[in-house]
PDB file of N, CA and C in Angstrom:
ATOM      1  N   UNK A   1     -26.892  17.868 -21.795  1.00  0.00           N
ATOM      2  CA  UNK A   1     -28.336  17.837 -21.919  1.00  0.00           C
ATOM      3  C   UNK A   1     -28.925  17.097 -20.726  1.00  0.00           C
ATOM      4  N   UNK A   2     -29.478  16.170 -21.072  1.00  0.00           N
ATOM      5  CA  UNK A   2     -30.562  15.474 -20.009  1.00  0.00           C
ATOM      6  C   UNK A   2     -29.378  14.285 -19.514  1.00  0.00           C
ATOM      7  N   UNK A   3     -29.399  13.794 -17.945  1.00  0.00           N
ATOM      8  CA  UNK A   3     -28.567  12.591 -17.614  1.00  0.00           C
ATOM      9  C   UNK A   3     -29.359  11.709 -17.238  1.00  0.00           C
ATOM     10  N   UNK A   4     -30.284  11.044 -18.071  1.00  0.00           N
ATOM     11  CA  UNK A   4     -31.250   9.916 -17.965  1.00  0.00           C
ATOM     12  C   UNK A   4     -30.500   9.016 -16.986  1.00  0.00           C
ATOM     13  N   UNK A   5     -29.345   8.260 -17.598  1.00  0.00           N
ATOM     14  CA  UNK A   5     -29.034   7.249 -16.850  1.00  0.00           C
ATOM     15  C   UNK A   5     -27.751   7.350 -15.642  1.00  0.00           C
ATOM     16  N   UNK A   6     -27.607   8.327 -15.182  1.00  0.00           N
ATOM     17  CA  UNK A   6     -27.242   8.701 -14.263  1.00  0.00           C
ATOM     18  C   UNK A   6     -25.345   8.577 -14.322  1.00  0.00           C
ATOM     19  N   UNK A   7     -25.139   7.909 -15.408  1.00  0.00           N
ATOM     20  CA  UNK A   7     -23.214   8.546 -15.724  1.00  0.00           C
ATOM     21  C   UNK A   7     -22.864   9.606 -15.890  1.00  0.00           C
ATOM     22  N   UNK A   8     -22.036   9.715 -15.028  1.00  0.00           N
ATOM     23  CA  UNK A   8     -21.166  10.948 -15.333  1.00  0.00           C
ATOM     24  C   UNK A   8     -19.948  10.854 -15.917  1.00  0.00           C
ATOM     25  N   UNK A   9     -19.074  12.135 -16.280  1.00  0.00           N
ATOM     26  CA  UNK A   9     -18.240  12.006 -16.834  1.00  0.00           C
ATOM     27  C   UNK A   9     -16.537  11.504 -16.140  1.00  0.00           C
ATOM     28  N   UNK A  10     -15.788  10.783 -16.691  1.00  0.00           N
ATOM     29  CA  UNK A  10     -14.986  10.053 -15.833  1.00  0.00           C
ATOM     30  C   UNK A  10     -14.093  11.392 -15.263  1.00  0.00           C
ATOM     31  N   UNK A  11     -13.766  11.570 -14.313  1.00  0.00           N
ATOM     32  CA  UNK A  11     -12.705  12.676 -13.898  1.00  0.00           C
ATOM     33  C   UNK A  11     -11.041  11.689 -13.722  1.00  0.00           C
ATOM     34  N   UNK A  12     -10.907  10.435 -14.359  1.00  0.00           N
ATOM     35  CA  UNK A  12      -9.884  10.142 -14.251  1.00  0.00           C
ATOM     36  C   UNK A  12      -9.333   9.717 -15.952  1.00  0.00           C
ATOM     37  N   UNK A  13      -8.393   8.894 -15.944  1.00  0.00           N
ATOM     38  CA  UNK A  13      -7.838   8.642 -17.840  1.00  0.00           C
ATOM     39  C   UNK A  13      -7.269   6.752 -17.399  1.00  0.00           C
ATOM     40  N   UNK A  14      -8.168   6.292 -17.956  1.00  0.00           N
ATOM     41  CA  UNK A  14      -7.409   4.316 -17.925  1.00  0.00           C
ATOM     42  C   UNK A  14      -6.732   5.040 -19.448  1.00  0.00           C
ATOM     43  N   UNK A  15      -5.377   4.348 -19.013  1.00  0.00           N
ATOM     44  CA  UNK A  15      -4.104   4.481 -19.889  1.00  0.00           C
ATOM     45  C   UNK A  15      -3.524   2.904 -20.020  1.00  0.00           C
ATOM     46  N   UNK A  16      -2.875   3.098 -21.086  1.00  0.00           N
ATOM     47  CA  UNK A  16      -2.125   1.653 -22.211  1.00  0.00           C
ATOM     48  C   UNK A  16      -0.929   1.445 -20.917  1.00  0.00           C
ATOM     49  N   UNK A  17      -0.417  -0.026 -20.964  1.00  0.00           N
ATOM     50  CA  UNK A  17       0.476  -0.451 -20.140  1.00  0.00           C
ATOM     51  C   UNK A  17       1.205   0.276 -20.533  1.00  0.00           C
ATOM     52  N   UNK A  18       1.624   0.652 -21.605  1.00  0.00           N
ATOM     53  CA  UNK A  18       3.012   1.332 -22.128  1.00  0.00           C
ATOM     54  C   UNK A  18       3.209   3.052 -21.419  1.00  0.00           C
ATOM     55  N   UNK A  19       1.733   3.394 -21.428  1.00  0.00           N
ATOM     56  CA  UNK A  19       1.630   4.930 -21.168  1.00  0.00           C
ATOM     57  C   UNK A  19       1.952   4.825 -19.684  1.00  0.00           C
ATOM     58  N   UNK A  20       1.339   3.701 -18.765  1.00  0.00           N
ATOM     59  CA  UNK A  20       1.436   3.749 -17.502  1.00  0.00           C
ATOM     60  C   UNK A  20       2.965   3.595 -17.382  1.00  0.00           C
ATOM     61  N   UNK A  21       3.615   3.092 -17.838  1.00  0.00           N
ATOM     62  CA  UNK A  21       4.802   2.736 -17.246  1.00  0.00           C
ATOM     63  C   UNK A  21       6.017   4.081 -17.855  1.00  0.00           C
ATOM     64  N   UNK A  22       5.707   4.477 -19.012  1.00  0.00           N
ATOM     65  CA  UNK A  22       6.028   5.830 -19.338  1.00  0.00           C
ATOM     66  C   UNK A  22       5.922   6.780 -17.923  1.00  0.00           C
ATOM     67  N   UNK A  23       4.470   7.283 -17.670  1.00  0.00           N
ATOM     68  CA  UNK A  23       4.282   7.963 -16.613  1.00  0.00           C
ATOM     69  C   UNK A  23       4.854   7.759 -15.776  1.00  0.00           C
ATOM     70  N   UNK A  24       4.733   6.349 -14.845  1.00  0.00           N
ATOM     71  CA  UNK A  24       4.604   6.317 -13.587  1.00  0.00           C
ATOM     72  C   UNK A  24       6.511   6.925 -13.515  1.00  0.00           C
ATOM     73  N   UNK A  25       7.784   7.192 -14.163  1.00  0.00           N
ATOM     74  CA  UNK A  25       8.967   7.351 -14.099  1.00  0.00           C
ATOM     75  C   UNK A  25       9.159   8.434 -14.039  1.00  0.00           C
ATOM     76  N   UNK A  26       8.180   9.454 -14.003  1.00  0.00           N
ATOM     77  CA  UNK A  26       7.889  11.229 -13.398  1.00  0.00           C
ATOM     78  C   UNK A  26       7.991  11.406 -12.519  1.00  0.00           C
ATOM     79  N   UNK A  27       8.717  12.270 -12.219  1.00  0.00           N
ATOM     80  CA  UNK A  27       9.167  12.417 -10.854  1.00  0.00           C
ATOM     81  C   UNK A  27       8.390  13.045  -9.601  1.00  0.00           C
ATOM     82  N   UNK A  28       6.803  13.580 -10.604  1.00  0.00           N
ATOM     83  CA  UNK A  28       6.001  13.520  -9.683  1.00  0.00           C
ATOM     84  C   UNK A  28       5.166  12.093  -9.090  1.00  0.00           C
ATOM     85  N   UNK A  29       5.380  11.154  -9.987  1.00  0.00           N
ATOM     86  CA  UNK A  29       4.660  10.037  -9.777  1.00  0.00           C
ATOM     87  C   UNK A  29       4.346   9.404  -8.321  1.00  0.00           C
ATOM     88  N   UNK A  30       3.049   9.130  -8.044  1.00  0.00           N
ATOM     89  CA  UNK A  30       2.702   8.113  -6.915  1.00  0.00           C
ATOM     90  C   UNK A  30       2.158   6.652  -7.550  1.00  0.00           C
ATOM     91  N   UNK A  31       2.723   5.306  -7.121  1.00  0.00           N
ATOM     92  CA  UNK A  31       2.541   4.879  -7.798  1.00  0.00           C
ATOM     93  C   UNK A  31       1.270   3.349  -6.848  1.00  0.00           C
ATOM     94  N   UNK A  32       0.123   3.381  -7.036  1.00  0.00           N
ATOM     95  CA  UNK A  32      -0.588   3.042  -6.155  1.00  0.00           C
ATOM     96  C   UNK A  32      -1.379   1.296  -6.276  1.00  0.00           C
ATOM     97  N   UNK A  33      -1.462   0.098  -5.856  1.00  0.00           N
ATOM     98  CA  UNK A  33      -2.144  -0.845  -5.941  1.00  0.00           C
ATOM     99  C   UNK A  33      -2.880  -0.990  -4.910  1.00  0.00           C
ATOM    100  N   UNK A  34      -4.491  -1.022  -5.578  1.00  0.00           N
ATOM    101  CA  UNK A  34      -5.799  -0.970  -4.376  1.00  0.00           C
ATOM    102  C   UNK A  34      -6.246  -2.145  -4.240  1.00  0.00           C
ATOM    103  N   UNK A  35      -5.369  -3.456  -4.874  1.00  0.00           N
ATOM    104  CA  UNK A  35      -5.667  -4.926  -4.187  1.00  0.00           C
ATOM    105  C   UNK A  35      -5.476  -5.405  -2.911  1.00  0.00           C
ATOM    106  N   UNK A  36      -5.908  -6.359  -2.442  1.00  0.00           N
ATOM    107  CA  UNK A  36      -5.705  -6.448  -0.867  1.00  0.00           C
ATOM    108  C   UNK A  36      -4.367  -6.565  -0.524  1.00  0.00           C
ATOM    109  N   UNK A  37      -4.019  -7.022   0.863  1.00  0.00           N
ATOM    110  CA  UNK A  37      -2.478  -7.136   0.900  1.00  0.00           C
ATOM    111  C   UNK A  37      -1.909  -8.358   0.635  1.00  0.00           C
ATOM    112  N   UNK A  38      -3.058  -9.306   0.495  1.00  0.00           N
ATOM    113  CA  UNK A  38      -2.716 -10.883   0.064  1.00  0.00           C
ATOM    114  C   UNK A  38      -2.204 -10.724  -1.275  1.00  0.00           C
ATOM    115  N   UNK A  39      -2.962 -10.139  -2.475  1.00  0.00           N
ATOM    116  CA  UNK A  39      -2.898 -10.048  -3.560  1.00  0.00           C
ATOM    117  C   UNK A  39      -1.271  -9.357  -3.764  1.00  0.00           C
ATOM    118  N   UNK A  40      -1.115  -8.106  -3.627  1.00  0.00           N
ATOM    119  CA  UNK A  40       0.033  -7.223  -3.175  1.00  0.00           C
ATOM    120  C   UNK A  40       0.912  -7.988  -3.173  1.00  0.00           C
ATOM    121  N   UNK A  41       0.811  -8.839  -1.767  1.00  0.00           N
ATOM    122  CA  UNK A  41       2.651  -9.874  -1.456  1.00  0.00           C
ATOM    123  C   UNK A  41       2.820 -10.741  -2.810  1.00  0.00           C
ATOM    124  N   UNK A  42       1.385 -11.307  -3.142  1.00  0.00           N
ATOM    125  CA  UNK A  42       1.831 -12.563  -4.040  1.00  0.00           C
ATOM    126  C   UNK A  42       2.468 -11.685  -5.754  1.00  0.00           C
ATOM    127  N   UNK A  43       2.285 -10.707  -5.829  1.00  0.00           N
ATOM    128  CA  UNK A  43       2.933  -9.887  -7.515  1.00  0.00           C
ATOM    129  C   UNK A  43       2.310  -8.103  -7.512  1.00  0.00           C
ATOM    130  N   UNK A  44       3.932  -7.993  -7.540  1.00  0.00           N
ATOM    131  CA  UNK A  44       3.455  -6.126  -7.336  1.00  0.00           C
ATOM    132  C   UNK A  44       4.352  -5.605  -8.589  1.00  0.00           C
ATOM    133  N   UNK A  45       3.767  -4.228  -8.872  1.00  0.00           N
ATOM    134  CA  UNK A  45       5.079  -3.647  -9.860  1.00  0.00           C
ATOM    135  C   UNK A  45       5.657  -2.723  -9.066  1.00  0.00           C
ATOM    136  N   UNK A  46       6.972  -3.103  -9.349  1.00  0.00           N
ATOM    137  CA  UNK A  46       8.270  -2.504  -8.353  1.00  0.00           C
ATOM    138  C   UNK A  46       7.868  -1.039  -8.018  1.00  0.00           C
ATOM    139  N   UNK A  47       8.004  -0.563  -6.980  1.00  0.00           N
ATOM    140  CA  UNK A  47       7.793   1.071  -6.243  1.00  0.00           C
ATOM    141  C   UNK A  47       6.449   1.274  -6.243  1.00  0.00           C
ATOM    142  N   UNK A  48       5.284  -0.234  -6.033  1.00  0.00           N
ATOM    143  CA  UNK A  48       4.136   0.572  -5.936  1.00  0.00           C
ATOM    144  C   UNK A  48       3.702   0.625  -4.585  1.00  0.00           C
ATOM    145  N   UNK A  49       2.865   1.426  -3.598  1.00  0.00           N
ATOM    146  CA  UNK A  49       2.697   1.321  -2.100  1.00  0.00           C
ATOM    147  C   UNK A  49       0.823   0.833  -2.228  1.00  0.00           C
ATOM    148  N   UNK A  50       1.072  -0.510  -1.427  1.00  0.00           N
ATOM    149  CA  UNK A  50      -0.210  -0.991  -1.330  1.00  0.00           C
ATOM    150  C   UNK A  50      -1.501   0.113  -0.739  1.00  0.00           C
ATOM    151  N   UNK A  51      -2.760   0.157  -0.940  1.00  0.00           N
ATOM    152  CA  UNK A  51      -3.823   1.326  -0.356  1.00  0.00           C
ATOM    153  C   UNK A  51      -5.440   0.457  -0.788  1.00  0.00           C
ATOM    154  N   UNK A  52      -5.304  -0.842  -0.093  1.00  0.00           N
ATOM    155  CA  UNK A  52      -6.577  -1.607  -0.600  1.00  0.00           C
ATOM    156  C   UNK A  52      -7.849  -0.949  -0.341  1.00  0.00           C
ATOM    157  N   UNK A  53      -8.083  -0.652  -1.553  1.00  0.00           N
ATOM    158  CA  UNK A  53      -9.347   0.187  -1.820  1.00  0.00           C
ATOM    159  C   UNK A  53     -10.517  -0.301  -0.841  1.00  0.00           C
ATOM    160  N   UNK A  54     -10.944  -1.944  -0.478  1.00  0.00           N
ATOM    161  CA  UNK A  54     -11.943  -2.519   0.282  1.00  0.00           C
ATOM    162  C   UNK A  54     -11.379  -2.448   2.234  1.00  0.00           C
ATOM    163  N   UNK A  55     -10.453  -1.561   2.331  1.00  0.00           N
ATOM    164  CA  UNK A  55      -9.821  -1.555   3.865  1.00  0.00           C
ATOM    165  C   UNK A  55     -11.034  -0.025   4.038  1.00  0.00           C
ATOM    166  N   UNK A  56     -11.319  -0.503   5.518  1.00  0.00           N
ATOM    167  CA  UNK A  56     -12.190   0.650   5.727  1.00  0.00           C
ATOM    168  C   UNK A  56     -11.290   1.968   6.287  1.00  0.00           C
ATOM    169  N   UNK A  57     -10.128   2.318   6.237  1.00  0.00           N
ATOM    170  CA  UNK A  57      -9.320   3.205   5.889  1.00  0.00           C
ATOM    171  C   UNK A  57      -8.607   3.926   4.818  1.00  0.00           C
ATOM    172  N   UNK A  58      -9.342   2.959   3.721  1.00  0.00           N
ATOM    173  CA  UNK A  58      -8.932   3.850   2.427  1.00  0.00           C
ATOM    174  C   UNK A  58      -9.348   5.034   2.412  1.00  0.00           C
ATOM    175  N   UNK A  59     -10.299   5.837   2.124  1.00  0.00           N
ATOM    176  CA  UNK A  59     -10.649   7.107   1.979  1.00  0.00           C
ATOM    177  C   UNK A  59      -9.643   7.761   3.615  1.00  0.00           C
ATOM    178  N   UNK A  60      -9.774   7.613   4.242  1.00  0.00           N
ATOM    179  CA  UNK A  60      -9.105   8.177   5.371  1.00  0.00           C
ATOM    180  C   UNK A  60      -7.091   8.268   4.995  1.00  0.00           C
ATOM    181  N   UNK A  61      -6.620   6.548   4.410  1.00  0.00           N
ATOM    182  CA  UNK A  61      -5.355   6.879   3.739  1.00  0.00           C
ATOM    183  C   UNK A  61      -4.646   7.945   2.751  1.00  0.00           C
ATOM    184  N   UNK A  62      -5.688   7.660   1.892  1.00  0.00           N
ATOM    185  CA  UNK A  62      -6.057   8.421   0.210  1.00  0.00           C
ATOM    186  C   UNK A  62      -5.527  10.508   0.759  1.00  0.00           C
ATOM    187  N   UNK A  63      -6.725  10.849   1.962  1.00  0.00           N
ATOM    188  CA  UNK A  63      -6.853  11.979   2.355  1.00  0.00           C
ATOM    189  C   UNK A  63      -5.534  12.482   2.799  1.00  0.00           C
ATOM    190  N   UNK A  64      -4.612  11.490   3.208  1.00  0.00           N
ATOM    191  CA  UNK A  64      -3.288  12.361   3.313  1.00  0.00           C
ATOM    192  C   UNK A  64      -2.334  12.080   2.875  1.00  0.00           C
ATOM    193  N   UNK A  65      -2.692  11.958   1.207  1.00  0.00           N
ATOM    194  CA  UNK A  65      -1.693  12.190   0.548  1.00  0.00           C
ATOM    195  C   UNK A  65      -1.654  13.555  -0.311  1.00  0.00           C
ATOM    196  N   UNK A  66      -0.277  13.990  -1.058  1.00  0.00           N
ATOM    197  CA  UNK A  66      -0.951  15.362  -1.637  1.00  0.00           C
ATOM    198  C   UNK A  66      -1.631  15.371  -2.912  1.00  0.00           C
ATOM    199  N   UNK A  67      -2.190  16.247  -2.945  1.00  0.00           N
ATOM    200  CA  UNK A  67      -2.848  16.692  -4.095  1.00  0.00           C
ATOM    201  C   UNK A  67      -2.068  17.168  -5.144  1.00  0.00           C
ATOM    202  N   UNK A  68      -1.455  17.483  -5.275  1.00  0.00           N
ATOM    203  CA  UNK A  68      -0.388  18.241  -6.286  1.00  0.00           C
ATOM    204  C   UNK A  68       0.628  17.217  -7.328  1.00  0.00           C
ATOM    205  N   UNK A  69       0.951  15.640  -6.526  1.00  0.00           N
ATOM    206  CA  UNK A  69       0.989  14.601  -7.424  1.00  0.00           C
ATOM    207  C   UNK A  69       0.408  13.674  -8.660  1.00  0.00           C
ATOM    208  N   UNK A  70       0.927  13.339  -9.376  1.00  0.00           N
ATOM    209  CA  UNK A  70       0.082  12.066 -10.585  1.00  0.00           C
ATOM    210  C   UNK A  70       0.018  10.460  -9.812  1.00  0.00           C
ATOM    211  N   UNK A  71      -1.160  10.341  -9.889  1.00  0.00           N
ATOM    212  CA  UNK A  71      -0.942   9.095  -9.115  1.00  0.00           C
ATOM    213  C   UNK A  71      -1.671   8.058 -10.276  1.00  0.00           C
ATOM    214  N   UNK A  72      -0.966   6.788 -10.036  1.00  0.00           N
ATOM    215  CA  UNK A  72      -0.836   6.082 -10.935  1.00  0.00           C
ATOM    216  C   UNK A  72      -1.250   4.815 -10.304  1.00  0.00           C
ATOM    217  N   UNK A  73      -2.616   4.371 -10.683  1.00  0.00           N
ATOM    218  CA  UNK A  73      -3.406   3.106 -10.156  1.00  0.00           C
ATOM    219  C   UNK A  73      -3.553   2.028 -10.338  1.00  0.00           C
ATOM    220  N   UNK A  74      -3.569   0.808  -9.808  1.00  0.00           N
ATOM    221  CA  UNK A  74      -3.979  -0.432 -10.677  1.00  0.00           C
ATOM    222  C   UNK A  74      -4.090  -1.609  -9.220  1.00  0.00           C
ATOM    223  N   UNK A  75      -5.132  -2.357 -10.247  1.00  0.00           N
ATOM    224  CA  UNK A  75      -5.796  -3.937  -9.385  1.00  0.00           C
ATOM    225  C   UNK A  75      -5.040  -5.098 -10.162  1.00  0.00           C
ATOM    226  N   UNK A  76      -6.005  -5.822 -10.106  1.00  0.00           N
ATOM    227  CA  UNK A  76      -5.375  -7.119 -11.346  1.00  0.00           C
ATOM    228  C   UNK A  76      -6.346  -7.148 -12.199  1.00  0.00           C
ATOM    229  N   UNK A  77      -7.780  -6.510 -12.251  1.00  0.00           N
ATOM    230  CA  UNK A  77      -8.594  -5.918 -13.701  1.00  0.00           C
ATOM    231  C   UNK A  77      -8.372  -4.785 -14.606  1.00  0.00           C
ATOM    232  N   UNK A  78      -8.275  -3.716 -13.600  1.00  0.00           N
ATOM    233  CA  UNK A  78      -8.704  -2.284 -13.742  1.00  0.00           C
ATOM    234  C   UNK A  78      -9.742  -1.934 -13.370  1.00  0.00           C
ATOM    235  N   UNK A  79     -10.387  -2.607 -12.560  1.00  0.00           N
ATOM    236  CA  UNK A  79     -11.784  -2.373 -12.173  1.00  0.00           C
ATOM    237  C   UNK A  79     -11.508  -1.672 -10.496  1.00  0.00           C
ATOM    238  N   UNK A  80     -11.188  -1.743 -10.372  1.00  0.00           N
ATOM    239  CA  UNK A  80     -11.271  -1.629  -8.337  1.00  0.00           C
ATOM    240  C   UNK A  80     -10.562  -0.516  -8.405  1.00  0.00           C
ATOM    241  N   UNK A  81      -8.894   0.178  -9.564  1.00  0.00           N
ATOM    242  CA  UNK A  81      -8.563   0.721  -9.608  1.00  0.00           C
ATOM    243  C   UNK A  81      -9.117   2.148 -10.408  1.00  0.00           C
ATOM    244  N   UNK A  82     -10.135   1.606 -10.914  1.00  0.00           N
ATOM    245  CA  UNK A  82     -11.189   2.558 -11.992  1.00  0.00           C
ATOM    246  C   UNK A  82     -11.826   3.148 -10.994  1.00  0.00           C
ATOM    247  N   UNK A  83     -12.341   2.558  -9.747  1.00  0.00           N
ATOM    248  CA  UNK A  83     -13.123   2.985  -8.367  1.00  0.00           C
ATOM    249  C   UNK A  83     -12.891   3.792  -7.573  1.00  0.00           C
ATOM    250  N   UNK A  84     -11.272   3.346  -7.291  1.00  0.00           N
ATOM    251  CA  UNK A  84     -10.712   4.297  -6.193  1.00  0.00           C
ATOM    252  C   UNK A  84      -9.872   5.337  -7.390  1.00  0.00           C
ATOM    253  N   UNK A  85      -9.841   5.997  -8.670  1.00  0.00           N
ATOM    254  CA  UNK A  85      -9.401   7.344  -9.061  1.00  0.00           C
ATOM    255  C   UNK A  85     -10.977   7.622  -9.039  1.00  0.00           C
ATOM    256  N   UNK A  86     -11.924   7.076  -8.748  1.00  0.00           N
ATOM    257  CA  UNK A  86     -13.223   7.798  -9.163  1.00  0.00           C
ATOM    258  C   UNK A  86     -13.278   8.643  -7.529  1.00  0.00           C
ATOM    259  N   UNK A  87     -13.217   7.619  -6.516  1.00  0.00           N
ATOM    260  CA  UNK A  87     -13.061   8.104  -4.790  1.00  0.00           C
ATOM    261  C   UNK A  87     -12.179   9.424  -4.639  1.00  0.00           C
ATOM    262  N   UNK A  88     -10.995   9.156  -5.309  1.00  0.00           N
ATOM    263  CA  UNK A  88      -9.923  10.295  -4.988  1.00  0.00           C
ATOM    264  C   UNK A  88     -10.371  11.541  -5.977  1.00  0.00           C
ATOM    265  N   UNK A  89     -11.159  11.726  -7.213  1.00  0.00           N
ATOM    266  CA  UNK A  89     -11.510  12.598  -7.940  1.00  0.00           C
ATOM    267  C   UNK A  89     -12.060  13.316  -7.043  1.00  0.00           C
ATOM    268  N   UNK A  90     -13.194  12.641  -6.351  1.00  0.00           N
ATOM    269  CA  UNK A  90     -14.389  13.505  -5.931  1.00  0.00           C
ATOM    270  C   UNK A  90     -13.614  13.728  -4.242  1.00  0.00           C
ATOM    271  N   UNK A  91     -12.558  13.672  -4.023  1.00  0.00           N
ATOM    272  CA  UNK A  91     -11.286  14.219  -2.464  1.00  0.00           C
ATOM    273  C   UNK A  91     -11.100  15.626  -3.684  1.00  0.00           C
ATOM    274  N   UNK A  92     -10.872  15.790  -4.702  1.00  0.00           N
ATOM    275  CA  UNK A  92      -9.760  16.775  -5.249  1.00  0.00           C
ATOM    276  C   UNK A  92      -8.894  16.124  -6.071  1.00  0.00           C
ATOM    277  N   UNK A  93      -8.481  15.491  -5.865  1.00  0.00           N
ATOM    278  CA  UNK A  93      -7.339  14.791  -6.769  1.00  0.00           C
ATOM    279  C   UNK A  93      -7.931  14.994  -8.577  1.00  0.00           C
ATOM    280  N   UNK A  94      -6.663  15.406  -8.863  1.00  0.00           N
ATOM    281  CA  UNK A  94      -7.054  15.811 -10.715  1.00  0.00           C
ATOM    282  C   UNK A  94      -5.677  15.107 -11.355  1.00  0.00           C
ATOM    283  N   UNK A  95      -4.695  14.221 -10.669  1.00  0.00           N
ATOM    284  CA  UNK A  95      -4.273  13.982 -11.939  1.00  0.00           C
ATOM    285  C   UNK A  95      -4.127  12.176 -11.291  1.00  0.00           C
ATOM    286  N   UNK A  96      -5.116  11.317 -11.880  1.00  0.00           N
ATOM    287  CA  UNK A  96      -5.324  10.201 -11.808  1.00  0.00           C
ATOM    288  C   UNK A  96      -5.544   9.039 -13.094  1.00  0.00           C
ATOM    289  N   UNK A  97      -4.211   8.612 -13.194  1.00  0.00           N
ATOM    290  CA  UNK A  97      -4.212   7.353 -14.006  1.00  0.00           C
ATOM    291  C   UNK A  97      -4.543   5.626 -13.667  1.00  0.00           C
ATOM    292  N   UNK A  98      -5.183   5.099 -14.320  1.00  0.00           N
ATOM    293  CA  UNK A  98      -6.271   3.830 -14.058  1.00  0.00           C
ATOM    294  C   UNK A  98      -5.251   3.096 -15.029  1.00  0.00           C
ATOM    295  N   UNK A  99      -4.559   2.445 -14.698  1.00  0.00           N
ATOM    296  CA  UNK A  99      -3.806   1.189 -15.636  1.00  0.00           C
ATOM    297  C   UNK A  99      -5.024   0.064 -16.102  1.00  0.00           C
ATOM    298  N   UNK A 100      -5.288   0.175 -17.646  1.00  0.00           N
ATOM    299  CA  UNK A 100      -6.331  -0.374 -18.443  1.00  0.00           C
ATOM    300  C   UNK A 100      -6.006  -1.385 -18.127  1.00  0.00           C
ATOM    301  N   UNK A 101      -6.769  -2.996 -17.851  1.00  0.00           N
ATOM    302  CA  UNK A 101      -6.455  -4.294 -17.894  1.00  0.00           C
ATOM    303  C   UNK A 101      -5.746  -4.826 -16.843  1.00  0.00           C
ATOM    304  N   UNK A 102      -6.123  -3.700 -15.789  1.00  0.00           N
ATOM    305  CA  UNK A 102      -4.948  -4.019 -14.655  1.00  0.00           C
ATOM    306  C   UNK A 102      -4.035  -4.737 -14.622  1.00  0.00           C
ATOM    307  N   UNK A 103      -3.335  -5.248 -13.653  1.00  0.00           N
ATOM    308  CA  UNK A 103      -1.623  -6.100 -13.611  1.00  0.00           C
ATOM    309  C   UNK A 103      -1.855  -7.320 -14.401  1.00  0.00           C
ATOM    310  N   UNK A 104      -2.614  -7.911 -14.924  1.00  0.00           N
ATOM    311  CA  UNK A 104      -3.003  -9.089 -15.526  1.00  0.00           C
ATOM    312  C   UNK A 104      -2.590  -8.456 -17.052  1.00  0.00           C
ATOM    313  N   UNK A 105      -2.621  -7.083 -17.677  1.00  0.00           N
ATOM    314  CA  UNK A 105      -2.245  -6.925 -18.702  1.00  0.00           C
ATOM    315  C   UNK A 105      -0.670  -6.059 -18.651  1.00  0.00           C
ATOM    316  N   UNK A 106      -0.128  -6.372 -17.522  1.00  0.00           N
ATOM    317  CA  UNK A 106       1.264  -5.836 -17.244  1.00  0.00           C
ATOM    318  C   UNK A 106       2.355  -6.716 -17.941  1.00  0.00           C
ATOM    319  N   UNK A 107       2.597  -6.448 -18.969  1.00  0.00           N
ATOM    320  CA  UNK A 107       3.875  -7.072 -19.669  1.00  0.00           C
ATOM    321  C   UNK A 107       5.071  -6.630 -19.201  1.00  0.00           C
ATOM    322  N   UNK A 108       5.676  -5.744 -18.236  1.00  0.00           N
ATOM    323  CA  UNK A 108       6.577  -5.388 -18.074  1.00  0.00           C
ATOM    324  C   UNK A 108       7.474  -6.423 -16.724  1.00  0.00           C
TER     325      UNK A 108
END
């Protein structure tokens, strides 16, 4: 109907720590952290490749990767990582997971 307040609909899925870590062991999986590289060195989850969403080469990084992968996101909120599957939606990218509660709710 009418989009008064100007949201749209999410083109990505924030998923349960459990689902993320389910996923990310697909063998299509990319597995991505958009915190800076300070953040990164000091606590990462194993096989993820840093892509800090605030580097003015992200969108330029993002662009050559493929499209045809699940890529699997996270900050230390879920917020920054909620941002950049929203960036890569609107590249093409359709299969983008947002780890809910970012690494701060990583029990693994």
């Amino acid at each position: 109907m009418f989009n008064l307040f100007g949201s749209r609909t999410k083109n990505y899925q924030d998923i349960s720590a459990e689902a993320f870590k389910k996923g990310m062991s697909s063998p299509n999986a990319v597995l991505i952290d958009v915190r800076s590289p300070g953040e990164f060195s000091a606590d990462k989850i194993k096989g993820a490749r840093n892509i800090d969403l605030f580097s003015p080469s992200f969108q330029q990084q993002v662009a050559n990767l493929p499209k045809d992968k699940e890529y699997y996101l996270y900050c230390r909120s879920g917020n920054r990582s909620g941002q950049a599957c929203s960036v890569m939606a609107n590249m093409g990218f359709e299969k983008l997971y947002n780890l809910e509660g970012g690494i701060i709710s990583w029990p693994y």
